[in-house]
Each structure stands twice: as C-alpha cells, then as structure tokens.
PDB file of N, CA and C in Angstrom:
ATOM      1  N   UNK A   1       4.482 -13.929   1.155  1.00  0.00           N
ATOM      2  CA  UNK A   1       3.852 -12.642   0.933  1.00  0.00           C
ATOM      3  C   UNK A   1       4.746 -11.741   0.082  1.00  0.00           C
ATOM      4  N   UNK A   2       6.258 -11.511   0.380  1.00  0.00           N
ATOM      5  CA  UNK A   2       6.652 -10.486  -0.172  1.00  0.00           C
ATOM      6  C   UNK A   2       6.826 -11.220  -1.969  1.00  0.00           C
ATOM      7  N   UNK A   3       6.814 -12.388  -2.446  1.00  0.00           N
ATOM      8  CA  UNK A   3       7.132 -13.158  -3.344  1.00  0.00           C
ATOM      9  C   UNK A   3       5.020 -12.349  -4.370  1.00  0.00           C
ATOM     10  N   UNK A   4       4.451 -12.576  -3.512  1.00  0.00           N
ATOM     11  CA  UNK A   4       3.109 -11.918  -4.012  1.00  0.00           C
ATOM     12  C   UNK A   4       3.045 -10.973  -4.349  1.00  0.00           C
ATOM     13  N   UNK A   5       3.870  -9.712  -3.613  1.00  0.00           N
ATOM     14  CA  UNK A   5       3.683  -8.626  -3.445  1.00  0.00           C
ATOM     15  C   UNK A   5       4.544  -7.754  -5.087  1.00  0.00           C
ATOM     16  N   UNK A   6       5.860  -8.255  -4.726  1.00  0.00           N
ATOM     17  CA  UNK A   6       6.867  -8.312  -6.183  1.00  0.00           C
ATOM     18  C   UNK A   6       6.272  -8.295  -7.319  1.00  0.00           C
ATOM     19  N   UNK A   7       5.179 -10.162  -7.230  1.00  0.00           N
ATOM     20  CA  UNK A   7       4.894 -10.615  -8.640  1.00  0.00           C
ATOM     21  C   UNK A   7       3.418  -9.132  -8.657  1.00  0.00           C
ATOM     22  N   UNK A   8       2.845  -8.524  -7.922  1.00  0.00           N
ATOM     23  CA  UNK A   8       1.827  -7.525  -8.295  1.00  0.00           C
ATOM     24  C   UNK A   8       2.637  -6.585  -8.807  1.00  0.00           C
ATOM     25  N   UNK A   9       3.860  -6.392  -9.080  1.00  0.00           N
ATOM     26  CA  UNK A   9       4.148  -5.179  -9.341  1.00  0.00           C
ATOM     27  C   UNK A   9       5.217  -5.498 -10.707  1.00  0.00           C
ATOM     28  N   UNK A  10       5.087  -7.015 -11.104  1.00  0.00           N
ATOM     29  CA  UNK A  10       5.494  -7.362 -12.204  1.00  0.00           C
ATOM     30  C   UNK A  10       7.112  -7.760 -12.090  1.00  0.00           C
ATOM     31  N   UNK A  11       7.769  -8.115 -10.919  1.00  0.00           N
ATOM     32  CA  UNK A  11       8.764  -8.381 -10.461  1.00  0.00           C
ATOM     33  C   UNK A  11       9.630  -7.057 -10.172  1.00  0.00           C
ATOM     34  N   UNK A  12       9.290  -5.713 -10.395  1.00  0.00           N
ATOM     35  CA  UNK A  12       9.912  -4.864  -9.785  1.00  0.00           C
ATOM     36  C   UNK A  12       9.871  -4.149  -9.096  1.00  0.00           C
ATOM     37  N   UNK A  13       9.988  -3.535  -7.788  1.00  0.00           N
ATOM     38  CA  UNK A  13       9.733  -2.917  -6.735  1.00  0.00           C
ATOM     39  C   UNK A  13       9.539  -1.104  -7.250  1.00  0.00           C
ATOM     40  N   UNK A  14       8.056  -0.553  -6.954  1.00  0.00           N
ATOM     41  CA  UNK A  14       8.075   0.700  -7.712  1.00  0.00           C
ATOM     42  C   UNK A  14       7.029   1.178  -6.897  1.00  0.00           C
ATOM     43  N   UNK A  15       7.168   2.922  -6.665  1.00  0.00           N
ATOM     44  CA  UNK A  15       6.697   3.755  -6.332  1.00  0.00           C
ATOM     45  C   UNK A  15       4.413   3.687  -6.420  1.00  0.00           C
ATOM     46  N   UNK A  16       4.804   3.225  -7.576  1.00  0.00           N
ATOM     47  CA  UNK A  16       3.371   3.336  -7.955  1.00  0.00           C
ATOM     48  C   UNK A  16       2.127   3.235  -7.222  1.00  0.00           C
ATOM     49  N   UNK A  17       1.058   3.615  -6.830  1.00  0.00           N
ATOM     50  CA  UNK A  17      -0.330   3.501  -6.316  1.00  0.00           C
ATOM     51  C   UNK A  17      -1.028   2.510  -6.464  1.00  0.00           C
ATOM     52  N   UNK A  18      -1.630   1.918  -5.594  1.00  0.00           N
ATOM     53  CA  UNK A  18      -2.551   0.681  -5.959  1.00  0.00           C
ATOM     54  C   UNK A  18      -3.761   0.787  -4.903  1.00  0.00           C
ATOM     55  N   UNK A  19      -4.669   0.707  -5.649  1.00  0.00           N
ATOM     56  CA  UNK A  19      -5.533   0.423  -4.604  1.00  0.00           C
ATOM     57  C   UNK A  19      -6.108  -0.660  -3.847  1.00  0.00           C
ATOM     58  N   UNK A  20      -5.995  -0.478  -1.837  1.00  0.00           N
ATOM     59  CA  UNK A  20      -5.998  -1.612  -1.182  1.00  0.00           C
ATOM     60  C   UNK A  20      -7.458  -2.232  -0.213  1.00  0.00           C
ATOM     61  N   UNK A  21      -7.553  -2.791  -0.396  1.00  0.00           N
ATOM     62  CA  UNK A  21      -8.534  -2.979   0.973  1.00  0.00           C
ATOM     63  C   UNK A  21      -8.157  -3.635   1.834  1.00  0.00           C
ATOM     64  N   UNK A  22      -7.434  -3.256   3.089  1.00  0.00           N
ATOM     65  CA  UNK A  22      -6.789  -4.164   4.276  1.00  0.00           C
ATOM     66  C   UNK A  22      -8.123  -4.266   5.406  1.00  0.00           C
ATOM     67  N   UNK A  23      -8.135  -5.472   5.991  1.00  0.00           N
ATOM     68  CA  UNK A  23      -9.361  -5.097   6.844  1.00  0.00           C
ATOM     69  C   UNK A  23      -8.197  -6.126   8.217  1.00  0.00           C
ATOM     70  N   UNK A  24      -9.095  -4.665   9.183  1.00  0.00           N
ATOM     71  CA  UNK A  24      -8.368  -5.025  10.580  1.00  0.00           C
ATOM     72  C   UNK A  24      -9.637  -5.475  11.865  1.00  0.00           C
ATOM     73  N   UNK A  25      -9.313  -6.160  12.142  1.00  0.00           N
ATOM     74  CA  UNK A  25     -10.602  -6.449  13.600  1.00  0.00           C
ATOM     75  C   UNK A  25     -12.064  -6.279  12.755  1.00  0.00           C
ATOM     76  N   UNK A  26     -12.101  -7.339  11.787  1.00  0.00           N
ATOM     77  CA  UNK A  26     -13.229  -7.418  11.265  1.00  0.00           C
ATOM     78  C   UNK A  26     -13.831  -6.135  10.112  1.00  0.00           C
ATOM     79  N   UNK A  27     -13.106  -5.115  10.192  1.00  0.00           N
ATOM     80  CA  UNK A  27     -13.465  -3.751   9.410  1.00  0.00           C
ATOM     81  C   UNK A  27     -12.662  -3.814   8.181  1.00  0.00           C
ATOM     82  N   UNK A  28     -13.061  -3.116   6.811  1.00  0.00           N
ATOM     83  CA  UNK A  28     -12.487  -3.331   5.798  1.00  0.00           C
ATOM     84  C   UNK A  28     -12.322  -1.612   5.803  1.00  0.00           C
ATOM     85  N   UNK A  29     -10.883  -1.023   5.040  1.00  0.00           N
ATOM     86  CA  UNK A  29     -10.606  -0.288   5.073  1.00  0.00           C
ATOM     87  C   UNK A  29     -10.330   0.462   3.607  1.00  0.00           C
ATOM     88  N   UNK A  30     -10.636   1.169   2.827  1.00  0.00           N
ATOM     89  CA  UNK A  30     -10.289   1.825   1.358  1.00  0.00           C
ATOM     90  C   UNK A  30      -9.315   2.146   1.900  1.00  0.00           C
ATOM     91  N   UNK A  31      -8.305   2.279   0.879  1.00  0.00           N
ATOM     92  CA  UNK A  31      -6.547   2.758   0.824  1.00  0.00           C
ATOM     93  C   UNK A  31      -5.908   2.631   0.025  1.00  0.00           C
ATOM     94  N   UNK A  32      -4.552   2.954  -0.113  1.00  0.00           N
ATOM     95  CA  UNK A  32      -3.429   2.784  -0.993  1.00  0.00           C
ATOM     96  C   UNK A  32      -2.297   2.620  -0.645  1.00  0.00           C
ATOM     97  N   UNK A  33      -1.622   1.925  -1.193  1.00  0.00           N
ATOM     98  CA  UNK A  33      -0.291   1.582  -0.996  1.00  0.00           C
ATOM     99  C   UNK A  33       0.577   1.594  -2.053  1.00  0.00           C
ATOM    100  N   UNK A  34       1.624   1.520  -2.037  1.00  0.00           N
ATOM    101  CA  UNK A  34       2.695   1.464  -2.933  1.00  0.00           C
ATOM    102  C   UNK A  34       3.637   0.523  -2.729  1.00  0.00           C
ATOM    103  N   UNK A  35       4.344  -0.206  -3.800  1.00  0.00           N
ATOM    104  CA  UNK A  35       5.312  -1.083  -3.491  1.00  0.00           C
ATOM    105  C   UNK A  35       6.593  -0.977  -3.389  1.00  0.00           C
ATOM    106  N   UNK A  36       6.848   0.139  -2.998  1.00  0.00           N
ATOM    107  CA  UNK A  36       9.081   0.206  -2.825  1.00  0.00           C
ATOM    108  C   UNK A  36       9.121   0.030  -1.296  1.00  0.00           C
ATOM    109  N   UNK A  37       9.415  -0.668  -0.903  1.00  0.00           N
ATOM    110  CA  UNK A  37      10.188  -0.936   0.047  1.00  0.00           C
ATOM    111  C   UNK A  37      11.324   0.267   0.664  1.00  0.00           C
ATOM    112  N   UNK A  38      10.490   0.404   2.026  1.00  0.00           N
ATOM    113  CA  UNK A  38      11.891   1.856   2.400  1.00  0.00           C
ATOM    114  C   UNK A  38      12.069   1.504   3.604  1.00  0.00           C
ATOM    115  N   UNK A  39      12.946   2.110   4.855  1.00  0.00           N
ATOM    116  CA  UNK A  39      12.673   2.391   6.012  1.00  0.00           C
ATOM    117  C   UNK A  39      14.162   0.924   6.069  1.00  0.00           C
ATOM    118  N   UNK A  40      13.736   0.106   7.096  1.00  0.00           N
ATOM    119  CA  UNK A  40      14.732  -0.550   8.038  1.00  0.00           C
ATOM    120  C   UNK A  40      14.442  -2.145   8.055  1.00  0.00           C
ATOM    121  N   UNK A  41      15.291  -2.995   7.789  1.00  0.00           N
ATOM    122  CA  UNK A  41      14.511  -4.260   7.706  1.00  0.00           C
ATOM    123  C   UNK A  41      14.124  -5.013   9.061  1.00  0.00           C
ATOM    124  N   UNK A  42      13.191  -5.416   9.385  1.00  0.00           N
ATOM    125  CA  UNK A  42      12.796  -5.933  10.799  1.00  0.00           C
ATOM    126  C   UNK A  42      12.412  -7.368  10.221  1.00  0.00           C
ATOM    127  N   UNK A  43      12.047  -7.766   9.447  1.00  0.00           N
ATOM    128  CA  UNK A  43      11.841  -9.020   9.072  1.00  0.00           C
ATOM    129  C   UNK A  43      13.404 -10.060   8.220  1.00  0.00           C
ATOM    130  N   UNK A  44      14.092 -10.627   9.102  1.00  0.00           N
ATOM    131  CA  UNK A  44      15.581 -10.656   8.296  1.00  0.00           C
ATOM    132  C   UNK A  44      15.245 -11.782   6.869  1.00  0.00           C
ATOM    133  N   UNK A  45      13.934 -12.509   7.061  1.00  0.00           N
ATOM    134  CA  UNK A  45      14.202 -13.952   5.864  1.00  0.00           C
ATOM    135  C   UNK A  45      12.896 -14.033   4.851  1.00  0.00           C
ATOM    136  N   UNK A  46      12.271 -12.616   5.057  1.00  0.00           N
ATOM    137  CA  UNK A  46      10.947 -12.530   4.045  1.00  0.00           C
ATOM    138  C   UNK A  46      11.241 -11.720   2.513  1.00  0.00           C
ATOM    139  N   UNK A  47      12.587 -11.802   2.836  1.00  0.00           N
ATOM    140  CA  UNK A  47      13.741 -11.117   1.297  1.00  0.00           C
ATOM    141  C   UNK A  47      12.594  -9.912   0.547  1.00  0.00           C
ATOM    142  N   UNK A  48      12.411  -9.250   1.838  1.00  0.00           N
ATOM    143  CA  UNK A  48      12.160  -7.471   1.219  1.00  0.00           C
ATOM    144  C   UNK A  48      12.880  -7.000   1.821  1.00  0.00           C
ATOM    145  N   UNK A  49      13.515  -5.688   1.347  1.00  0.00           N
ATOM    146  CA  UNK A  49      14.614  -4.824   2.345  1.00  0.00           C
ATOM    147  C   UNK A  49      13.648  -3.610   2.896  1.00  0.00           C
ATOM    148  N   UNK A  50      12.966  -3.723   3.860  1.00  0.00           N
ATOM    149  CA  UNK A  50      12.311  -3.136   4.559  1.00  0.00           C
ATOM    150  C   UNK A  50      10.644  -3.313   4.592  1.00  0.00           C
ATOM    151  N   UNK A  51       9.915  -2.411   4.513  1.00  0.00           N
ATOM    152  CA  UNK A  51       8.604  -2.313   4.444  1.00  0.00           C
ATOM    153  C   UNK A  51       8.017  -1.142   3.591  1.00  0.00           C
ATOM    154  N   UNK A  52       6.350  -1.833   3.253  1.00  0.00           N
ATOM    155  CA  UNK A  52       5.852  -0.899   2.254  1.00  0.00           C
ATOM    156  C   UNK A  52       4.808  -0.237   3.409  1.00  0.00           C
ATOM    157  N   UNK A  53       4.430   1.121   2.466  1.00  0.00           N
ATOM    158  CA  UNK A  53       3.286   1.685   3.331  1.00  0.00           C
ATOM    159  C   UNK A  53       2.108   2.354   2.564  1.00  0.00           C
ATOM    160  N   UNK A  54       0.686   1.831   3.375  1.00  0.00           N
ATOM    161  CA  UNK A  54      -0.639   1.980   2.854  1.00  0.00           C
ATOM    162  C   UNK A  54      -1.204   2.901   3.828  1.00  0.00           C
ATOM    163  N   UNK A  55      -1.632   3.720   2.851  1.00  0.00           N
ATOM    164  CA  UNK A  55      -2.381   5.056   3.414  1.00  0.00           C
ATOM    165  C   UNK A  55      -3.449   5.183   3.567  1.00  0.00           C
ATOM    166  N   UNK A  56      -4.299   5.556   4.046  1.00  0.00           N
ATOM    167  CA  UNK A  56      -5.967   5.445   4.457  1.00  0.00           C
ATOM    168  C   UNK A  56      -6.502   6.967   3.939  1.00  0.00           C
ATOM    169  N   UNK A  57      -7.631   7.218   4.312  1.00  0.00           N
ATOM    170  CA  UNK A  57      -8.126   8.566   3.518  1.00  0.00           C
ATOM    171  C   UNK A  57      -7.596   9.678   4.199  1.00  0.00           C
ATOM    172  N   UNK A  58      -7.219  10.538   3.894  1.00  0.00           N
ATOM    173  CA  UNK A  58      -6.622  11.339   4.849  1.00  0.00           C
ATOM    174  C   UNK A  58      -5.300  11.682   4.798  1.00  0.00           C
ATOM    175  N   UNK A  59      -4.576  10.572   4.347  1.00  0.00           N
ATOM    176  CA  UNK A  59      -3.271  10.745   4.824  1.00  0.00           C
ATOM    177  C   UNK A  59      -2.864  11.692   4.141  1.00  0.00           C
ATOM    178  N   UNK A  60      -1.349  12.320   4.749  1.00  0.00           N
ATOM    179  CA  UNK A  60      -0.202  13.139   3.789  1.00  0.00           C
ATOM    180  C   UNK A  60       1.191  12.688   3.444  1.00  0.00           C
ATOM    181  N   UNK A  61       1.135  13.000   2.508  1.00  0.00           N
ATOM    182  CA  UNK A  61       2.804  12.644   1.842  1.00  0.00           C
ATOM    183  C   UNK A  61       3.884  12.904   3.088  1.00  0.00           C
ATOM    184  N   UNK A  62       4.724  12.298   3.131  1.00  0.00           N
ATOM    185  CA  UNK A  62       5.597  12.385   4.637  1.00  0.00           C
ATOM    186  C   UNK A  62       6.022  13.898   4.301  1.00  0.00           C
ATOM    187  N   UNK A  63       6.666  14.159   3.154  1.00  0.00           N
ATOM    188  CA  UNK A  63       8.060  15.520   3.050  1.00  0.00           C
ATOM    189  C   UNK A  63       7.163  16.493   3.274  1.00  0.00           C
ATOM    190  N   UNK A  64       6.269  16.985   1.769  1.00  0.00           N
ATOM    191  CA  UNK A  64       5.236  18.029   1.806  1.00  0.00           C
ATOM    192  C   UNK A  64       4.054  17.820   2.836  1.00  0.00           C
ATOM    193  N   UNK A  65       3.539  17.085   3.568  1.00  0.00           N
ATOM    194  CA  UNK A  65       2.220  17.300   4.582  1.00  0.00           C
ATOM    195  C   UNK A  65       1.209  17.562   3.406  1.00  0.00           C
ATOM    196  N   UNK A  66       0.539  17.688   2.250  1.00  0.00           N
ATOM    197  CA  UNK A  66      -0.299  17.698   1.358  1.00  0.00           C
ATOM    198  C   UNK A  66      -1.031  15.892   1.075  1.00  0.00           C
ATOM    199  N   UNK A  67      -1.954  16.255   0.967  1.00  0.00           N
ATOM    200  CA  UNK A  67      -2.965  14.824   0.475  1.00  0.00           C
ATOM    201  C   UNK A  67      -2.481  14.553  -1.278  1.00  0.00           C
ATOM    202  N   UNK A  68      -1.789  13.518  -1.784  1.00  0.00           N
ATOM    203  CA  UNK A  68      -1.616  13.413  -2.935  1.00  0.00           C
ATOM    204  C   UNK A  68      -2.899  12.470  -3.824  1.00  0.00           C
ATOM    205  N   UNK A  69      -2.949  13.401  -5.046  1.00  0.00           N
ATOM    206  CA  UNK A  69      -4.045  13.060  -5.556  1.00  0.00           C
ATOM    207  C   UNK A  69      -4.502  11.739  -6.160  1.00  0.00           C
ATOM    208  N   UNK A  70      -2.977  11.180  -6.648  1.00  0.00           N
ATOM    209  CA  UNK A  70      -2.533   9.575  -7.114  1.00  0.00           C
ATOM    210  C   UNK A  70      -3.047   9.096  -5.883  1.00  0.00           C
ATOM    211  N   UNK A  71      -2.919   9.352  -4.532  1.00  0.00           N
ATOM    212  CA  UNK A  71      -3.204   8.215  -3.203  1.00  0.00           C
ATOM    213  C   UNK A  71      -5.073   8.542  -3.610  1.00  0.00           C
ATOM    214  N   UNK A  72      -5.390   9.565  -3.201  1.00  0.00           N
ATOM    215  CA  UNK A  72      -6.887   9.762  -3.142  1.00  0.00           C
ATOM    216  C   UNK A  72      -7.296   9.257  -4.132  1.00  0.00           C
ATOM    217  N   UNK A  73      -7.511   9.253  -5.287  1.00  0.00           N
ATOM    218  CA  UNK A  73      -7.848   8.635  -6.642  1.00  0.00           C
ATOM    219  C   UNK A  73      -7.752   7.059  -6.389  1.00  0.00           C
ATOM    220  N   UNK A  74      -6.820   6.286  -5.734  1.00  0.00           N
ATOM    221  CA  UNK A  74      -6.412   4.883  -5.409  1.00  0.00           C
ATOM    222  C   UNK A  74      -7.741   4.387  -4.418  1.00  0.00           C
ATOM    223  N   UNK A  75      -7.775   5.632  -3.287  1.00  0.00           N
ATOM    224  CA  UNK A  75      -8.844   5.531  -2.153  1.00  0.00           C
ATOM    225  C   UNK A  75     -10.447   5.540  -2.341  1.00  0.00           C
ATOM    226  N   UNK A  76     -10.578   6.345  -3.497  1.00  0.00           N
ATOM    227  CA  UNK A  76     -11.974   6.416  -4.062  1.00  0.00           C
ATOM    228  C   UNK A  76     -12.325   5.032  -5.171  1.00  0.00           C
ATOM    229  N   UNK A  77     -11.243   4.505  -5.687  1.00  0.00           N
ATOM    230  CA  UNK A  77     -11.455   3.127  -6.315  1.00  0.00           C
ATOM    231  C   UNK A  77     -11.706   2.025  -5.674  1.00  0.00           C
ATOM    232  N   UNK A  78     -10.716   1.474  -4.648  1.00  0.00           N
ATOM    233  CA  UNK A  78     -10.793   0.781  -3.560  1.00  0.00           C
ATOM    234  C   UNK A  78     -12.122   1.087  -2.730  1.00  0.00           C
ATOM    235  N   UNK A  79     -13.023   2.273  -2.533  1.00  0.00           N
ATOM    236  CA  UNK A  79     -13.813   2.468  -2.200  1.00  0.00           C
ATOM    237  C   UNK A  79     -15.315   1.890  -2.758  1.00  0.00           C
ATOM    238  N   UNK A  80     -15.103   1.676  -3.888  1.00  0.00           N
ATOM    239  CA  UNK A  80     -15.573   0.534  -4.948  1.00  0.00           C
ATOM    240  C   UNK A  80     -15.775  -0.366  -4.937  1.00  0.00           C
ATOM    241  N   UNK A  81     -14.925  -0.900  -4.582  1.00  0.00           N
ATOM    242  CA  UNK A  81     -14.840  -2.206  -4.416  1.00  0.00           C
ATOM    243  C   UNK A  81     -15.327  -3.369  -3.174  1.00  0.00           C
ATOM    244  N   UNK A  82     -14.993  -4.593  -3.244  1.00  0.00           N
ATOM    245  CA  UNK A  82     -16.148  -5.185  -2.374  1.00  0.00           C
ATOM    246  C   UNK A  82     -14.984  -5.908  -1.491  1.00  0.00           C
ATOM    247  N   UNK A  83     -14.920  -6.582  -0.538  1.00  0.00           N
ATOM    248  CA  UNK A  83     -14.132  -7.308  -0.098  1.00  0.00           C
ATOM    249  C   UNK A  83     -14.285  -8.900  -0.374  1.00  0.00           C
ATOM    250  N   UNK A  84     -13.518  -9.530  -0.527  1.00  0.00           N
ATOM    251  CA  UNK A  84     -13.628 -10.535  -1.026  1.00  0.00           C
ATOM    252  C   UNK A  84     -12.656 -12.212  -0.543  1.00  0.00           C
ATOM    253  N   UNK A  85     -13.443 -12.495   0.114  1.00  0.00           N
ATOM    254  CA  UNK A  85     -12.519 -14.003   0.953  1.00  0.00           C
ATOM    255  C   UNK A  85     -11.834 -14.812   0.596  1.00  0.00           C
TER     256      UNK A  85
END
C-alpha cells in the first residue's frame, strides 16, 4: 500500500489534495486526503514514517478550525464519482 500510495503522488510525499472515496461497512464515503505522512509511526515495516489523513465533508484544518476550500473542492469531485471494484 504505502509503495501505491508514493507512486500516486509521483514518488514524492506532498501536502497536496486528492480526491478519495474510502468506503467503510459497506458505505462509500466523498473525501480528501493528502499524502505527507505526519504524526508517529505505528506500522514499523510498511516504510511510511507515520500516517496520512482523509477528511470527510465537514472537516477543519487542525491549527485554524476553518473548512479549507482545496479539501471541499476535493469532496465535491469525489462526490462525482462512482465507486468502483
């Protein structure tokens, strides 16, 4: 996975927006995520240094508490889109 995740972002780990569709317990979800890697590594041999994080509609930027418009714009595309097996 993290070898997938890299090659989506062209082999370099970056801030940027993407839009996701994660589906949990059968439900598909519009969202966004970004690929830098932050926080603490809990996985020691999947050679990412930590974890990425995908935001759902709603969310806020951790520092400012504001909805960023790059995530929402990601959420309304992904919203678009179909899920696919």
């Amino acid at each position: 996975m993290t070898v997938a995740m890299l090659g989506s972002y062209q082999g370099e780990w970056s801030w940027d927006r993407r839009p996701v569709l994660p589906r949990y317990q059968g439900a598909v979800y519009a969202s966004s995520m970004n690929g830098m890697p932050r926080g603490y590594i809990s996985i020691r041999d999947n050679a990412m240094p930590g974890h990425f994080c995908i935001h759902f509609l709603g969310s806020r930027v951790q520092r400012s508490h504001l909805v960023s418009a790059t995530h929402m714009a990601c959420v309304i595309e992904a919203s678009h889109a179909a899920w696919q097996e």
